[in-house]
C-alpha atoms as a PDB file:
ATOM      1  CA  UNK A   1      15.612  21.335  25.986  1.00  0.00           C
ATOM      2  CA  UNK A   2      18.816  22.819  25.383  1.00  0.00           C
ATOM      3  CA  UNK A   3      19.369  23.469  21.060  1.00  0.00           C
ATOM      4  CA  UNK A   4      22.219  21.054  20.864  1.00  0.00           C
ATOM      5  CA  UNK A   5      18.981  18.345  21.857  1.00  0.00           C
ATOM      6  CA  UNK A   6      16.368  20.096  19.950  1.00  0.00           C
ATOM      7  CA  UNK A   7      18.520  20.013  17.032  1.00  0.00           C
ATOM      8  CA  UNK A   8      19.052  16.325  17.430  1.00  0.00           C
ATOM      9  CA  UNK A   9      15.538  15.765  18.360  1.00  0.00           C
ATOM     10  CA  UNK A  10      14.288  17.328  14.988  1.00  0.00           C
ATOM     11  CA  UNK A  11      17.327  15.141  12.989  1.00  0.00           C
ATOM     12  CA  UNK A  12      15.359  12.070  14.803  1.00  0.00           C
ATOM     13  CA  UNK A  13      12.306  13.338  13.625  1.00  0.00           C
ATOM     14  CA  UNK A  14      13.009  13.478  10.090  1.00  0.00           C
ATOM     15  CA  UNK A  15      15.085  10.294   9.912  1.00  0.00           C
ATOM     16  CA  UNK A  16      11.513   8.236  10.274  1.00  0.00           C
ATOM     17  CA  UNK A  17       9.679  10.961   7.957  1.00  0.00           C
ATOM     18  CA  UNK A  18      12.648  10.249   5.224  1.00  0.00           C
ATOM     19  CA  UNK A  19      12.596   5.951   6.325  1.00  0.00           C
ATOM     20  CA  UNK A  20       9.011   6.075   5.917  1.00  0.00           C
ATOM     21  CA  UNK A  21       9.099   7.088   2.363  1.00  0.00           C
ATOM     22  CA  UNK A  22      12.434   5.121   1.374  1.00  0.00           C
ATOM     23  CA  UNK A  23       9.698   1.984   2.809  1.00  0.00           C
ATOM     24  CA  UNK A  24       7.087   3.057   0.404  1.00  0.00           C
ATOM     25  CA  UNK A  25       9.723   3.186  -2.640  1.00  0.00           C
ATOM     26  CA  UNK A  26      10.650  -0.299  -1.873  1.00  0.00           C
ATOM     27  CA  UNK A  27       6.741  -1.571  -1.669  1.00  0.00           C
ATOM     28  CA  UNK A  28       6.450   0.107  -4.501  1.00  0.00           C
ATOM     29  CA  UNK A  29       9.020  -1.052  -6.800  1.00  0.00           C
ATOM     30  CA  UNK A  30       7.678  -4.668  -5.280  1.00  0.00           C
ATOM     31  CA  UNK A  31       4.270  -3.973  -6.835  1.00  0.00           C
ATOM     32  CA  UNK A  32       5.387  -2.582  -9.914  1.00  0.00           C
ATOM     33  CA  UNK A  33       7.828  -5.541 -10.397  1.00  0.00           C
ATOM     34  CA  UNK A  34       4.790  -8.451  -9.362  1.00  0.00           C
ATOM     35  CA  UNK A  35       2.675  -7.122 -12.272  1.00  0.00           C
ATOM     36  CA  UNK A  36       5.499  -6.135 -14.729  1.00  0.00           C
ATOM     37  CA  UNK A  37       6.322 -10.242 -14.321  1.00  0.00           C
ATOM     38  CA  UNK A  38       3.181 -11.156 -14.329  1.00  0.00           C
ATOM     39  CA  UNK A  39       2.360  -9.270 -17.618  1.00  0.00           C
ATOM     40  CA  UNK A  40       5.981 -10.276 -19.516  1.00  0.00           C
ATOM     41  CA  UNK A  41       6.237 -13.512 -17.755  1.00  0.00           C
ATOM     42  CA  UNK A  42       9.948 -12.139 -16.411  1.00  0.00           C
ATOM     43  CA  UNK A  43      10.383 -15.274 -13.393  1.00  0.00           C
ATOM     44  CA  UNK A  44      13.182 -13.551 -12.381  1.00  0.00           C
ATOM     45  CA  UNK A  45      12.228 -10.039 -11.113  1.00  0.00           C
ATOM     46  CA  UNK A  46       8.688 -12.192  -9.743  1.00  0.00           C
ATOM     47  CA  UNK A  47      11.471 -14.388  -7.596  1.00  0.00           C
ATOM     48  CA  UNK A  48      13.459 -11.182  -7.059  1.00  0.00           C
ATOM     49  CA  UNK A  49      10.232  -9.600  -5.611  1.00  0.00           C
ATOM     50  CA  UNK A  50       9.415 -12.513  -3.439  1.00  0.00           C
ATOM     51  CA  UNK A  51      12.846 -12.189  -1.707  1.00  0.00           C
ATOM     52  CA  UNK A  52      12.760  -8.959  -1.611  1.00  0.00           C
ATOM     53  CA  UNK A  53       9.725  -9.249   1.092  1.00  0.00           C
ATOM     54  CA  UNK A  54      12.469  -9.768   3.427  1.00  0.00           C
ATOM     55  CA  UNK A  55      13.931  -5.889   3.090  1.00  0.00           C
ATOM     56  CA  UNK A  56      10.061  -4.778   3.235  1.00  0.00           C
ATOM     57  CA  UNK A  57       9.900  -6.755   6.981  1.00  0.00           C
ATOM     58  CA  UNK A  58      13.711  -5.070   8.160  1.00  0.00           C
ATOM     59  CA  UNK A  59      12.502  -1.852   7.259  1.00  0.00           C
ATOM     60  CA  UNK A  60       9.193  -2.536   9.646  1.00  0.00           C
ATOM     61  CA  UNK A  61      10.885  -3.698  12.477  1.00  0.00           C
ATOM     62  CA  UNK A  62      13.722  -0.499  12.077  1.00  0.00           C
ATOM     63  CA  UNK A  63      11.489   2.237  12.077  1.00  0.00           C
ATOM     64  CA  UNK A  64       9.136   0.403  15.149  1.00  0.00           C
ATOM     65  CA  UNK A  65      12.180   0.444  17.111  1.00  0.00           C
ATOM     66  CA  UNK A  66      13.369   4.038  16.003  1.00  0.00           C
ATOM     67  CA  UNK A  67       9.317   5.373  16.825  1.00  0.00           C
ATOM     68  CA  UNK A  68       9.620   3.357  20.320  1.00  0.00           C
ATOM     69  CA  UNK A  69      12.950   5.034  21.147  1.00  0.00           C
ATOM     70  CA  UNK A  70      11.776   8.448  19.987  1.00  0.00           C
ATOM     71  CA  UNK A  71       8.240   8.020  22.507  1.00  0.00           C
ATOM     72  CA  UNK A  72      10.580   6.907  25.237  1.00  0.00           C
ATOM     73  CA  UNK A  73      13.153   9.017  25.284  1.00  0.00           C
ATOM     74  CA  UNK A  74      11.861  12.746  23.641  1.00  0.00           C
ATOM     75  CA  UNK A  75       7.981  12.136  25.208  1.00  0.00           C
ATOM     76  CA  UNK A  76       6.673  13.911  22.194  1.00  0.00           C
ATOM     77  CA  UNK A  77       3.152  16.022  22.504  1.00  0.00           C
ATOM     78  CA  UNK A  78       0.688  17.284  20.043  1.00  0.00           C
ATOM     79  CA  UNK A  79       2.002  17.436  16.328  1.00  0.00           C
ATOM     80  CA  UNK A  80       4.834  15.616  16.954  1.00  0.00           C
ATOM     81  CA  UNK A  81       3.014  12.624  18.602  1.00  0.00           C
ATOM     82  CA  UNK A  82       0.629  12.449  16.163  1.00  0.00           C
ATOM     83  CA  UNK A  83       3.200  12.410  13.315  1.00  0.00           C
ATOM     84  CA  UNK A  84       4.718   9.272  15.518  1.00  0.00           C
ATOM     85  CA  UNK A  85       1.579   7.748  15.623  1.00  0.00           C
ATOM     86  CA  UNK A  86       0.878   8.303  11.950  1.00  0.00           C
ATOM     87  CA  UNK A  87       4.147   6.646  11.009  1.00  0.00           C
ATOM     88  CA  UNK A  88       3.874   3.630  13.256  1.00  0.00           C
ATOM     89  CA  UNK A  89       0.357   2.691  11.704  1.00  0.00           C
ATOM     90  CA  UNK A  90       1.382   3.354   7.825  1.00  0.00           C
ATOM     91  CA  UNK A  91       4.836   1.219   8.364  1.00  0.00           C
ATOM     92  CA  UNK A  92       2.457  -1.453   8.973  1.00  0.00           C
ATOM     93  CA  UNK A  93      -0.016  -0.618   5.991  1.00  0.00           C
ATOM     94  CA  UNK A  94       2.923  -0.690   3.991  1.00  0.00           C
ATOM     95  CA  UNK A  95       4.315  -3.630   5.581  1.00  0.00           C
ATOM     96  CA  UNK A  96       1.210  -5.865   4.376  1.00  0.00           C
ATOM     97  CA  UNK A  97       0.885  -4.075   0.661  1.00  0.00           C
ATOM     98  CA  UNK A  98       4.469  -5.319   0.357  1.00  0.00           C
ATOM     99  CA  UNK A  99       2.958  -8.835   1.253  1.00  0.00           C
ATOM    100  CA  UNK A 100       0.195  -8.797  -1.574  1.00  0.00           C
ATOM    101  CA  UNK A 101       3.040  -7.730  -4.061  1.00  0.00           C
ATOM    102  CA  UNK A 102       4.554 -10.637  -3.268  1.00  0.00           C
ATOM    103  CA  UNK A 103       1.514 -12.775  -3.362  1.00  0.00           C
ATOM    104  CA  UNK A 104       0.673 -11.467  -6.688  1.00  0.00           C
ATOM    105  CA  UNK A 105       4.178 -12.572  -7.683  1.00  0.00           C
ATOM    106  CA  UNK A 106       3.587 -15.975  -6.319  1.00  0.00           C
ATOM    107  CA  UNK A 107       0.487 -16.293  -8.031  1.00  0.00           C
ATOM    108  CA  UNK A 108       2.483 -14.710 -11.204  1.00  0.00           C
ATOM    109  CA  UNK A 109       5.248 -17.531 -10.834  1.00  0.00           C
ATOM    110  CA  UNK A 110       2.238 -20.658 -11.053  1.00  0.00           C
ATOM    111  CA  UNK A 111       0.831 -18.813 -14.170  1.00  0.00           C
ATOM    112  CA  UNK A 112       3.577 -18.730 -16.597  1.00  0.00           C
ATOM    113  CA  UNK A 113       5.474 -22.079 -14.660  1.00  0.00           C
ATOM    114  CA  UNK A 114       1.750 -23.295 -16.242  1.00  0.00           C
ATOM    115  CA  UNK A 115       2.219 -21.832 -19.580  1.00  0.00           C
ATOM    116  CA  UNK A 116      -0.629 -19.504 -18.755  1.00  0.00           C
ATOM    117  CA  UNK A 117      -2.608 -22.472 -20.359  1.00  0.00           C
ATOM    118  CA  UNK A 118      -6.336 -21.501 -20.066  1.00  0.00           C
ATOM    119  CA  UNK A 119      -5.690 -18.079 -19.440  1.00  0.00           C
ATOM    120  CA  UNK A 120      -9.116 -16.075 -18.993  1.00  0.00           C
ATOM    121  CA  UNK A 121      -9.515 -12.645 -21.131  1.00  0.00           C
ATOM    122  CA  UNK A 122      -9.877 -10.172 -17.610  1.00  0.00           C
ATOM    123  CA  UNK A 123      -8.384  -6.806 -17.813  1.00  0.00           C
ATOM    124  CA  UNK A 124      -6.238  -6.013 -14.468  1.00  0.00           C
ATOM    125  CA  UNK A 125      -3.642  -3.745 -15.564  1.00  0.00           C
ATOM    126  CA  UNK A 126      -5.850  -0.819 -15.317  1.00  0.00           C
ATOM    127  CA  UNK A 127      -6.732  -1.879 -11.526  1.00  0.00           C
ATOM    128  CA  UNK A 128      -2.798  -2.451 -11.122  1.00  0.00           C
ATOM    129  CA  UNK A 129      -2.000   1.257 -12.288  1.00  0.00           C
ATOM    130  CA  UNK A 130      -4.878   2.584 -10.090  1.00  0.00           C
ATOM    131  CA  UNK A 131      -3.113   1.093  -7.115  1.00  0.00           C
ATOM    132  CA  UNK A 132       0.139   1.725  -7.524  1.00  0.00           C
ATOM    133  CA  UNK A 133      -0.890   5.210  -8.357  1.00  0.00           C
ATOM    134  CA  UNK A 134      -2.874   5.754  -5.028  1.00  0.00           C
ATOM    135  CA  UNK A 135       0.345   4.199  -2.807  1.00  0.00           C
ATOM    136  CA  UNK A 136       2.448   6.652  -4.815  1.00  0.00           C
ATOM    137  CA  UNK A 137      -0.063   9.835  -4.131  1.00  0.00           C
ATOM    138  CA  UNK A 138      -0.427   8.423  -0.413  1.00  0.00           C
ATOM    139  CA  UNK A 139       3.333   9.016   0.432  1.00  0.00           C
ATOM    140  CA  UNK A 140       3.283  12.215  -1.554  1.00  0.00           C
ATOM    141  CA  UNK A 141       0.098  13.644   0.898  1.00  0.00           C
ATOM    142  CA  UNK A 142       2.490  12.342   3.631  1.00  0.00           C
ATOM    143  CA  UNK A 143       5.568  14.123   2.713  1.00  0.00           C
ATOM    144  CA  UNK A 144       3.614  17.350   1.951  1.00  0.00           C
ATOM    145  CA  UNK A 145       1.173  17.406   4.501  1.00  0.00           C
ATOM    146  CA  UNK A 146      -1.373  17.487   1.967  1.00  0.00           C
ATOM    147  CA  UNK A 147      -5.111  16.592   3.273  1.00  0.00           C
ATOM    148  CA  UNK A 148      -6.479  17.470   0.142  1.00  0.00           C
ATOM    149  CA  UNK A 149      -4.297  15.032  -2.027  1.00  0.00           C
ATOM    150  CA  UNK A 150      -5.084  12.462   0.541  1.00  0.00           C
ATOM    151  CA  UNK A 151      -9.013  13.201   0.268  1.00  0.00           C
ATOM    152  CA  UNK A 152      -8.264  12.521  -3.793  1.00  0.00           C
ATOM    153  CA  UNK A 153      -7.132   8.569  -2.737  1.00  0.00           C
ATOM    154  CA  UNK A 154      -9.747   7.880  -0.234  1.00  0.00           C
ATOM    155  CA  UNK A 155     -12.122   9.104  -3.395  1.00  0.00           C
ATOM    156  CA  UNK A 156     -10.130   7.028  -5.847  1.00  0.00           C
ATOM    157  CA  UNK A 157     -10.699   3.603  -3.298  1.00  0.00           C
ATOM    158  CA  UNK A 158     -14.398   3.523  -4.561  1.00  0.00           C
ATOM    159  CA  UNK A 159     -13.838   2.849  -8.189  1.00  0.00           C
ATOM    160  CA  UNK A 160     -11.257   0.387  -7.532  1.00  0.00           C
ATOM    161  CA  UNK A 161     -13.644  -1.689  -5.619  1.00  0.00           C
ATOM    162  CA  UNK A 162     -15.957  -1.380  -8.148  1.00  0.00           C
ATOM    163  CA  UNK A 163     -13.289  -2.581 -10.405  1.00  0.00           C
ATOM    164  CA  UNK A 164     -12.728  -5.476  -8.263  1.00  0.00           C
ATOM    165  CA  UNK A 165     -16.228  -6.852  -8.540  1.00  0.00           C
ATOM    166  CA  UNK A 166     -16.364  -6.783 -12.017  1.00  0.00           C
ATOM    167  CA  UNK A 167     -13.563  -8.991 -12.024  1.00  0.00           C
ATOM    168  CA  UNK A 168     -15.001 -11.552  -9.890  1.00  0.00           C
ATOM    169  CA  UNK A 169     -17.984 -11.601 -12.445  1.00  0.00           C
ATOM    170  CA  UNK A 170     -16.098 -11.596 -15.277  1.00  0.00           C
ATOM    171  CA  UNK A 171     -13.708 -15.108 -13.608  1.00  0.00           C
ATOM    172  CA  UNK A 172     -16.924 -16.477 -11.850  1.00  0.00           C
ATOM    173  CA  UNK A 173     -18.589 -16.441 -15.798  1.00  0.00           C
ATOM    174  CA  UNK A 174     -15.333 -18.076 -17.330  1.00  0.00           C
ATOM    175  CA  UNK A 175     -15.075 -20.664 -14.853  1.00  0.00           C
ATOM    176  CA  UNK A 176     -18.399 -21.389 -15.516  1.00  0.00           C
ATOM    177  CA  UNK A 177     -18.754 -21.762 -18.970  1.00  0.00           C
ATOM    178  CA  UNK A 178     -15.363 -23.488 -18.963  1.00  0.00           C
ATOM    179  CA  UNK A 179     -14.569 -25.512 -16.021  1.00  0.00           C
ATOM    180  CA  UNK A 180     -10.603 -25.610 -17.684  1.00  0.00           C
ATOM    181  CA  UNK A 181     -10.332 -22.029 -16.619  1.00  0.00           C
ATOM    182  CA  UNK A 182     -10.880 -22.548 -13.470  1.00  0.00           C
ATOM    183  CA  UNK A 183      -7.532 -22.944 -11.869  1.00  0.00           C
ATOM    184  CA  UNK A 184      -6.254 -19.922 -13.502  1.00  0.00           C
ATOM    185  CA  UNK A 185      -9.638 -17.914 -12.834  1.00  0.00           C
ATOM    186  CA  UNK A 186      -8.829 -18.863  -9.019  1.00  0.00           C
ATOM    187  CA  UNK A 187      -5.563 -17.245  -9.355  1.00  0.00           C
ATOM    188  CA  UNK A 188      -6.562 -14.199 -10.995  1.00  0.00           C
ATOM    189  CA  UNK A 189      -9.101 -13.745  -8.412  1.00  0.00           C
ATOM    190  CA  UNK A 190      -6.411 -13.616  -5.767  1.00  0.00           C
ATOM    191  CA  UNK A 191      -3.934 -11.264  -7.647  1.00  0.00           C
ATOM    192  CA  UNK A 192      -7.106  -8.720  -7.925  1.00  0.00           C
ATOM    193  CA  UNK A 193      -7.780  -9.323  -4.113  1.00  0.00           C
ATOM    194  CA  UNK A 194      -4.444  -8.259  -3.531  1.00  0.00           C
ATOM    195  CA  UNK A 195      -4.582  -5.278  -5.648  1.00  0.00           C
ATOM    196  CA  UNK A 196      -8.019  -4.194  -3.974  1.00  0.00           C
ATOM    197  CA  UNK A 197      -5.826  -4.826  -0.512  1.00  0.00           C
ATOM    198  CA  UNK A 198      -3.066  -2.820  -1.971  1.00  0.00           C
ATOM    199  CA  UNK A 199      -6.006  -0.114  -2.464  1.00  0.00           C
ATOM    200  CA  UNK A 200      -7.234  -0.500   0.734  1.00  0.00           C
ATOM    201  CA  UNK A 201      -3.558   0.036   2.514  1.00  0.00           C
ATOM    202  CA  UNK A 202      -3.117   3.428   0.445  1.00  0.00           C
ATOM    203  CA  UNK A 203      -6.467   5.190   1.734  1.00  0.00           C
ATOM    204  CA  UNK A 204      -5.718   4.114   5.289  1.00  0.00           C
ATOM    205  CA  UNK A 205      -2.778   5.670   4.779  1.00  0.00           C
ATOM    206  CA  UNK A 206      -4.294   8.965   3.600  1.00  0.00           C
ATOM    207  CA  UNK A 207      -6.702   8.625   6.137  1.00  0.00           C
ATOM    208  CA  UNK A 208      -3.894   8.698   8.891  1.00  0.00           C
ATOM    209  CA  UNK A 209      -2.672  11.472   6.656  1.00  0.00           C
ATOM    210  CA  UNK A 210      -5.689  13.900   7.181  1.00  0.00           C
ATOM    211  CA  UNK A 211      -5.359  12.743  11.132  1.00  0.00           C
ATOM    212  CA  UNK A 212      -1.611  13.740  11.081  1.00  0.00           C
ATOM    213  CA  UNK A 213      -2.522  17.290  10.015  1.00  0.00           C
ATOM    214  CA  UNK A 214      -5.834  17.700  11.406  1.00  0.00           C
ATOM    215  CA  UNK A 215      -5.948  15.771  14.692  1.00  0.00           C
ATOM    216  CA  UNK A 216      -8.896  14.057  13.401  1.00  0.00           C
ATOM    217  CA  UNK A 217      -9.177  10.339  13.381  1.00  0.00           C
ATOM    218  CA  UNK A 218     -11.406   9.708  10.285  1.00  0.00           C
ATOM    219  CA  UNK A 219     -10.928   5.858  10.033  1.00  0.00           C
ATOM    220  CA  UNK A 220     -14.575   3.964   9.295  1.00  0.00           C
ATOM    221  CA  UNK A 221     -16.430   7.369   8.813  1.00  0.00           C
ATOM    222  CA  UNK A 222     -17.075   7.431   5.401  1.00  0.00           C
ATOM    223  CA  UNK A 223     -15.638   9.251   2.216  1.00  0.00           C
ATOM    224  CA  UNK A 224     -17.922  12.553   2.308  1.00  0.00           C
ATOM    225  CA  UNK A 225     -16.916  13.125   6.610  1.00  0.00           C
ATOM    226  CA  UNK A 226     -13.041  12.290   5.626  1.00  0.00           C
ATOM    227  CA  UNK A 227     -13.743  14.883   2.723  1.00  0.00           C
ATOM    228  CA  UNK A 228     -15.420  17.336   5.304  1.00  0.00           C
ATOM    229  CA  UNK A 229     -12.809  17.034   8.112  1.00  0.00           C
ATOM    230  CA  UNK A 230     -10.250  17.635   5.718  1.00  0.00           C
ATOM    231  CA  UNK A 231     -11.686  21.121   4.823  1.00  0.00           C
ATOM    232  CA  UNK A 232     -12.517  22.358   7.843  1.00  0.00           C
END
């Protein structure tokens, strides 16, 4: 490889590391925006984050095509392919927590449109900041190569689905004790699925993270072996 091609190789290599995180600032601002308008009831930036979806779906199919052309042409090995691979599974992590900020601004639009009549007493901002949080420390552990950091969201996964199911008792009790609720209970209960999903995306993504670095694929093994892999 002559240093003219290297040079251009390595360009090609950090235009999908710099894509990838440009991505995650977009999904990000989309899941920010979905619970800003669902807590002030702002329709606009809840319709501006539903057509935003659209940029979240270009930016997948870009960087696909830009991670294809890279495998074909360059035939990348060891660090270099993993970081490939790595970046073709998170654009697609990312790709679907963009599409649960936009279902929670969907769900967002019917509650105010309703006059958030019947609205039941749950706490999810706390959940929402958790979330956003994690996608936000995920890309950081990406950019800095940083198992450790990425260990920290895996960890952080647990209490948000314990979070999540103390919501679903807390809706399941209002829709019992007032059938009224139940239509906005129901729609709660999908805006916290989506932030759990959210939740999900970001420690797959520091999974991949701690694979990237370590060659170690640590998907379905468990917190404590992700936490051991990434110190060894």
């Amino acid at each position: 490889m002559t240093e003219h091609t290297h040079k251009q190789y390595d360009a090609e290599l950090e235009e999908i590391r710099s894509r990838l995180l440009q991505m995650g600032g977009l999904v990000e601002a989309q899941i920010t925006g979905a619970i800003d308008g669902l807590a002030n009831g702002d329709l606009a930036t809840l319709e501006q984050v539903i057509v935003r979806d659209v940029e979240v779906n270009k930016f997948e199919i870009e960087l696909d095509e830009a991670c294809s052309h890279i495998l074909a042409r360059r035939q990348p090995a060891a660090g270099d392919l993993r970081m490939i691979i790595t970046v073709i599974k998170m654009i697609t992590d990312m790709e679907r927590a963009g599409d649960e900020a936009e279902k929670i601004a969907r769900m967002a639009k019917m509650i105010h449109e309703a006059g958030r009549m019947n609205m039941p007493a749950v706490e999810l901002w706390h959940m929402a900041n958790t979330v956003v949080t994690m996608l936000r420390r995920a890309l950081d552990a990406f950019a800095r190569l940083d198992v450790q950091a990425a260990v920290q969201v895996v960890r952080q996964d647990k209490a948000v689905d314990a979070e999540w199911q103390g919501i679903i008792r807390q809706l399941i009790t209002y829709m019992i004790e007032d059938p009224r609720k139940i239509s906005r209970s129901i729609e709660l209960l999908f805006i916290a699925k989506a932030l759990e999903r959210i939740g999900d995306h970001a420690k797959n993504m520091c999974e991949l993270v701690v694979y990237m670095v370590k060659g170690r694929d640590v998907r379905h093994t468990g917190v404590d072996n992700v936490e051991r892999e990434a110190s060894a």
